[in-house]
N, C-alpha and C. Protein backbone atom coordinates (compact mmCIF):
# COMPACT_ATOMS: atom_id res chain seq x y z
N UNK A 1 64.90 127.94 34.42
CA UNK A 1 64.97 129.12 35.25
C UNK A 1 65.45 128.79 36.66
N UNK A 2 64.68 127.74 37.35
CA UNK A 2 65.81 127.09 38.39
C UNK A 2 67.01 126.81 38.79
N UNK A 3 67.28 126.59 37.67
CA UNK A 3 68.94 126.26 37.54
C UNK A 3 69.69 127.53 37.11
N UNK A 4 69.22 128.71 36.76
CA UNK A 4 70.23 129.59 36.54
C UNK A 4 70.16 130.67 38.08
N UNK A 5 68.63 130.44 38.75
CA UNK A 5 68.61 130.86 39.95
C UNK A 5 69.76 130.02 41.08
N UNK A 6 69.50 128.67 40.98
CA UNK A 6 70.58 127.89 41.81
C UNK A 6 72.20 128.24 41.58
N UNK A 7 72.46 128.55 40.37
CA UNK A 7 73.63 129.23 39.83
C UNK A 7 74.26 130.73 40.77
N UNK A 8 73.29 130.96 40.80
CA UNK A 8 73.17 132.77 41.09
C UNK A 8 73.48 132.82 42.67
N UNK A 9 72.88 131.51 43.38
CA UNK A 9 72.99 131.51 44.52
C UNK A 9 74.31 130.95 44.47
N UNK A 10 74.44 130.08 44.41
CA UNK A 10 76.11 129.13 44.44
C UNK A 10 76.67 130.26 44.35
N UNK A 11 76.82 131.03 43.06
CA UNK A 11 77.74 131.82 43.01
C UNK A 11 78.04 133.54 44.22
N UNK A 12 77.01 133.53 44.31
CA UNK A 12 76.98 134.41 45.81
C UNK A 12 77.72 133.73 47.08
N UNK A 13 77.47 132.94 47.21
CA UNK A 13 78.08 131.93 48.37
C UNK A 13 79.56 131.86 48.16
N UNK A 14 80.08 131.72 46.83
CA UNK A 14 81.61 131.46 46.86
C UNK A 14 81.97 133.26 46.77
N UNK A 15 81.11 133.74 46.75
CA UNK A 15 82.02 134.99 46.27
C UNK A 15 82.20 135.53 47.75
N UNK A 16 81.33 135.34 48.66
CA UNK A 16 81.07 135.52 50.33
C UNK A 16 82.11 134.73 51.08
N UNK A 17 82.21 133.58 50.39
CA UNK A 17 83.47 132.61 51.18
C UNK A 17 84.62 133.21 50.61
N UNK A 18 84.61 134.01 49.65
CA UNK A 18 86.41 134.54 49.32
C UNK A 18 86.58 135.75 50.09
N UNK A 19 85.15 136.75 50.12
CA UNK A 19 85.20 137.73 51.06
C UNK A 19 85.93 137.39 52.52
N UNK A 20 85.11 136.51 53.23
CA UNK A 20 85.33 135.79 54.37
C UNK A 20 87.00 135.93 54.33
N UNK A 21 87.07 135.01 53.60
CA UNK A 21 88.45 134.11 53.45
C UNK A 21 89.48 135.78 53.25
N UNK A 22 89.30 137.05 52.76
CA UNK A 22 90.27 137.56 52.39
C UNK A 22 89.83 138.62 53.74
N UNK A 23 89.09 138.62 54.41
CA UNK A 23 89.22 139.10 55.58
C UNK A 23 89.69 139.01 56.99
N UNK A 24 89.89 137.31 56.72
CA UNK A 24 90.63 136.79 58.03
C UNK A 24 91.98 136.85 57.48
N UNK A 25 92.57 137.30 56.29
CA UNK A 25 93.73 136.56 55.83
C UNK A 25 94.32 138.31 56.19
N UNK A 26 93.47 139.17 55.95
CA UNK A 26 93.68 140.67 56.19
C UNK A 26 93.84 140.79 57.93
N UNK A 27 93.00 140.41 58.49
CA UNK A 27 93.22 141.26 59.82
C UNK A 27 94.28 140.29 60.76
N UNK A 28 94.19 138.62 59.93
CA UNK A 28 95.53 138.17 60.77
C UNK A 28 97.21 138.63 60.15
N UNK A 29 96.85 139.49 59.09
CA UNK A 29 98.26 139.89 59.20
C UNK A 29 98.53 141.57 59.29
N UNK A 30 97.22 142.38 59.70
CA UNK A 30 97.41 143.63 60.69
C UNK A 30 97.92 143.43 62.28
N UNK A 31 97.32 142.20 62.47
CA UNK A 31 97.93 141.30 64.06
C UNK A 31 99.08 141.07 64.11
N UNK A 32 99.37 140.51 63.01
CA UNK A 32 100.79 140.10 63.20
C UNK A 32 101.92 141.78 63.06
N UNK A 33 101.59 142.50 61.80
CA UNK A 33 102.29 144.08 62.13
C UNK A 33 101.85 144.95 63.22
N UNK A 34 100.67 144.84 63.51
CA UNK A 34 100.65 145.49 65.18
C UNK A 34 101.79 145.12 66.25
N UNK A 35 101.60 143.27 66.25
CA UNK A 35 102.53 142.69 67.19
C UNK A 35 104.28 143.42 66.70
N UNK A 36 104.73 142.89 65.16
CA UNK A 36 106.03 143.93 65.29
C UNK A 36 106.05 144.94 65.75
N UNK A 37 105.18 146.53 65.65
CA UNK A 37 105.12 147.68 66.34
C UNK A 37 105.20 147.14 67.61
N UNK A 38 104.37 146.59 68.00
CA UNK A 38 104.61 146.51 69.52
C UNK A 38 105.83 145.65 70.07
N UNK A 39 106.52 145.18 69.23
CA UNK A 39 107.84 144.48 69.72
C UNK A 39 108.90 145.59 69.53
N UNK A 40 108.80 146.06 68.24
CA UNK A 40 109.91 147.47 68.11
C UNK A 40 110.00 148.77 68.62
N UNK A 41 108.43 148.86 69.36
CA UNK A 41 108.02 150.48 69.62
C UNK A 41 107.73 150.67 71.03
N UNK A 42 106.97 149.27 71.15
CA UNK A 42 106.30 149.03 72.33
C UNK A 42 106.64 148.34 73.52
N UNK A 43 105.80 147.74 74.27
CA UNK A 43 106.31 146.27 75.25
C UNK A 43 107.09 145.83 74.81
N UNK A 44 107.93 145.80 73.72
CA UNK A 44 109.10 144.31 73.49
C UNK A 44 108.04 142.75 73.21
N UNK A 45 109.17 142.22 73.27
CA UNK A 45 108.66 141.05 73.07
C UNK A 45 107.39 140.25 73.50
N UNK A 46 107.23 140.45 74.59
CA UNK A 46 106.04 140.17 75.98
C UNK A 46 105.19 140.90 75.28
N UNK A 47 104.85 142.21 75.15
CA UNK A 47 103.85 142.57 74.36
C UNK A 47 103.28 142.31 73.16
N UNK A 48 104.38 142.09 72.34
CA UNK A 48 104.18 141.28 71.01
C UNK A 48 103.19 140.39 71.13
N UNK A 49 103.80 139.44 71.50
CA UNK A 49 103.39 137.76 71.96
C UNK A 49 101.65 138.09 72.07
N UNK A 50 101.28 139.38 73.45
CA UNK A 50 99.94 139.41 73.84
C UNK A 50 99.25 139.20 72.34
N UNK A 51 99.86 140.41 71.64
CA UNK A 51 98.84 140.02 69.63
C UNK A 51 98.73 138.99 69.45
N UNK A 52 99.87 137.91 69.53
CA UNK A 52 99.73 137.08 68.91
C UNK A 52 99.06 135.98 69.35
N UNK A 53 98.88 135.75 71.14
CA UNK A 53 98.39 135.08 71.62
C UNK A 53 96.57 135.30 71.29
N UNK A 54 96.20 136.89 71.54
CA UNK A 54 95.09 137.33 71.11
C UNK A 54 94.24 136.37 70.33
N UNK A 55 95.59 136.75 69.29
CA UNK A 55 94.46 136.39 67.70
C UNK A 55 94.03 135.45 67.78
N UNK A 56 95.23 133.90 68.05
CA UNK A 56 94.92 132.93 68.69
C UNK A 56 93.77 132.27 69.54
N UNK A 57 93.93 133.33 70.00
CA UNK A 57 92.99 132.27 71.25
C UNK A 57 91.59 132.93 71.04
N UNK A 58 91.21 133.94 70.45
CA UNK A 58 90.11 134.03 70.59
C UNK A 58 89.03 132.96 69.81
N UNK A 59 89.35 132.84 68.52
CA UNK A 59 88.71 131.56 67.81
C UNK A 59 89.37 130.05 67.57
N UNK A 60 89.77 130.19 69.20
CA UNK A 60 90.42 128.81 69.80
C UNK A 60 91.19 128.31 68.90
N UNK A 61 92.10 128.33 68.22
CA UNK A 61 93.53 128.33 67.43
C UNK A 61 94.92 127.96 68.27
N UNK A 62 95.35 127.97 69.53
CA UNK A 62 95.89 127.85 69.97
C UNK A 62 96.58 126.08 70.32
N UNK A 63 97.43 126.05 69.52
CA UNK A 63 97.42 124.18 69.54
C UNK A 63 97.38 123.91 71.27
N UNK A 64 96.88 122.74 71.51
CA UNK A 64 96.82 122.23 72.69
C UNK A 64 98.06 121.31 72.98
N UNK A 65 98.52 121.03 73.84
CA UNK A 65 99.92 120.28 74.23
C UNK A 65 99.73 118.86 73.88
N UNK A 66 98.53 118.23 73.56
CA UNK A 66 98.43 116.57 72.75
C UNK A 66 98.79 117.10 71.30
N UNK A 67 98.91 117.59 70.80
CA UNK A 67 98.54 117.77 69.10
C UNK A 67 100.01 117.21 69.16
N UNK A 68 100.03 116.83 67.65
CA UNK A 68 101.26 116.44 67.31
C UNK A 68 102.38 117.55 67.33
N UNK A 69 103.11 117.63 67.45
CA UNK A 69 104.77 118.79 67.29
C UNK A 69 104.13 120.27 67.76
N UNK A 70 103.18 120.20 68.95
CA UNK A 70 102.81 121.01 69.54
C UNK A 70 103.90 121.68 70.49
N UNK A 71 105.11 121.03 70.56
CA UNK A 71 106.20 121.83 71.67
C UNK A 71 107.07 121.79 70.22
N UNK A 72 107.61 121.81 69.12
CA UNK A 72 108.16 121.62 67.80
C UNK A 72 107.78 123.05 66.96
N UNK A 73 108.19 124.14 67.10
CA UNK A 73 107.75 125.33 66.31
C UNK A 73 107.85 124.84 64.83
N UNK A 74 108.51 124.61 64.17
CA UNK A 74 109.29 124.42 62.47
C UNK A 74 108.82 123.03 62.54
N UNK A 75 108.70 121.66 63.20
CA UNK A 75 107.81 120.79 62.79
C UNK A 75 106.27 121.03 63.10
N UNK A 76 105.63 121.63 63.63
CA UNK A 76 104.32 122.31 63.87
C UNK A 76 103.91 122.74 62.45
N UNK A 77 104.81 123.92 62.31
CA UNK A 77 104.37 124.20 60.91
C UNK A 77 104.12 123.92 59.56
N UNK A 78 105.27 122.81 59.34
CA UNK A 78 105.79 122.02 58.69
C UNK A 78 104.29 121.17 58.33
N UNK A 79 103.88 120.47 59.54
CA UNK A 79 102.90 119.84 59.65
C UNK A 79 101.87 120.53 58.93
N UNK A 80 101.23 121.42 59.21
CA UNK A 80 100.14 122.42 59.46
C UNK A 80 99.91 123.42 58.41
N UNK A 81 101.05 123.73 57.33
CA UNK A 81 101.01 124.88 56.42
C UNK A 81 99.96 124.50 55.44
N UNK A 82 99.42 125.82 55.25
CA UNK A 82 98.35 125.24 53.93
C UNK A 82 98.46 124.73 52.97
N UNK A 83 99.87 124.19 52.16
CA UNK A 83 100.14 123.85 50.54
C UNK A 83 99.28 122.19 51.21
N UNK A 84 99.57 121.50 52.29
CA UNK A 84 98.87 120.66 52.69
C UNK A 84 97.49 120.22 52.19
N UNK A 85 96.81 121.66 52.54
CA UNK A 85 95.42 121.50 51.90
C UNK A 85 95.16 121.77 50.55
N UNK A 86 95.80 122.44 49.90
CA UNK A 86 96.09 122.23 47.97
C UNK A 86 95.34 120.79 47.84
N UNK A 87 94.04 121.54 46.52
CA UNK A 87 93.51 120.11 46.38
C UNK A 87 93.80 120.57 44.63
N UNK A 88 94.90 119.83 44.07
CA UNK A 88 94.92 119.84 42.17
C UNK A 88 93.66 119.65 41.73
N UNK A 89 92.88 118.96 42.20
CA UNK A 89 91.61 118.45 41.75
C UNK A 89 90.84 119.33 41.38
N UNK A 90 90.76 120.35 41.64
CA UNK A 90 90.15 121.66 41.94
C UNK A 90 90.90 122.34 40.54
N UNK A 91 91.55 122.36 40.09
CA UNK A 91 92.45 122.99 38.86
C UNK A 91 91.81 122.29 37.70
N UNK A 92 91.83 121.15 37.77
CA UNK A 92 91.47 120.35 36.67
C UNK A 92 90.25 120.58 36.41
N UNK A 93 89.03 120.41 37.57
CA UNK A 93 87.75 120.93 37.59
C UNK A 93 87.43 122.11 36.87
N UNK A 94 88.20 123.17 37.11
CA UNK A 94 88.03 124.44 36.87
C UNK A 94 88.64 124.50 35.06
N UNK A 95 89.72 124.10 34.82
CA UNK A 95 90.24 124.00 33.60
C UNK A 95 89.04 123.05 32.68
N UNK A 96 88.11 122.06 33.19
CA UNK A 96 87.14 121.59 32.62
C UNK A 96 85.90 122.23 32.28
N UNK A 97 85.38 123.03 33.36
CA UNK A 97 84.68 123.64 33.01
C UNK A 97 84.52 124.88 31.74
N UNK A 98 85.77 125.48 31.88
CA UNK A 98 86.42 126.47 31.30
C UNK A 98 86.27 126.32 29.85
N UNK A 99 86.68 124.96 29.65
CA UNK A 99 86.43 124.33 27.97
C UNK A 99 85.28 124.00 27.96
N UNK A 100 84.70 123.59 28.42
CA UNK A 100 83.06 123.31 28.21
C UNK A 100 82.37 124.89 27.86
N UNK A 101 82.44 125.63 28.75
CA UNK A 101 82.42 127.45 28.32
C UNK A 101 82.82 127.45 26.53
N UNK A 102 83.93 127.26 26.36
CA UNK A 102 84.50 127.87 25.31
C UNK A 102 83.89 127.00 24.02
């Protein structure tokens, strides 16, 4: 009975971390279409930027001038994009379990 309670919890927790996860992934890209309106409708460019600096800086996101290809837009990113953090390991795990299920 422990273990299907410990289950129950784990599984609340990941379902809260995808919530999480699909809510920052939501309102940083209403930021980013606000910022177009406000580049096409609005302030121009300068206004834009304010969104984008916003989003940024409020949960300190803003690379600092030591980071690597911090003056480098396209090597910054390059650096930095999430396929980076892609862990396969995690596929295989999941494809293991899956057969153990079946």
């Amino acid at each position: 009975m422990a273990e299907c309670e410990r289950l129950r919890v784990d599984n609340a927790k990941l379902l809260r971390s995808g919530q999480m996860m699909s809510t920052i992934m939501h309102n940083n890209t209403v930021a980013m279409q606000a910022a177009w309106i406000e580049w096409q409708h609005g302030e121009g460019a300068e206004g834009a930027m304010e969104w984008i600096e916003n989003t940024l800086e409020g949960p300190g996101l803003i690379p600092e001038d030591e980071e690597p290809h911090a003056t480098e837009a396209q090597a910054y990113f390059d650096a930095n994009k999430s396929d980076r953090m892609y862990d396969p390991a995690l596929d295989v795990a999941i494809d293991a379990a899956r057969k153990e299920q079946s």
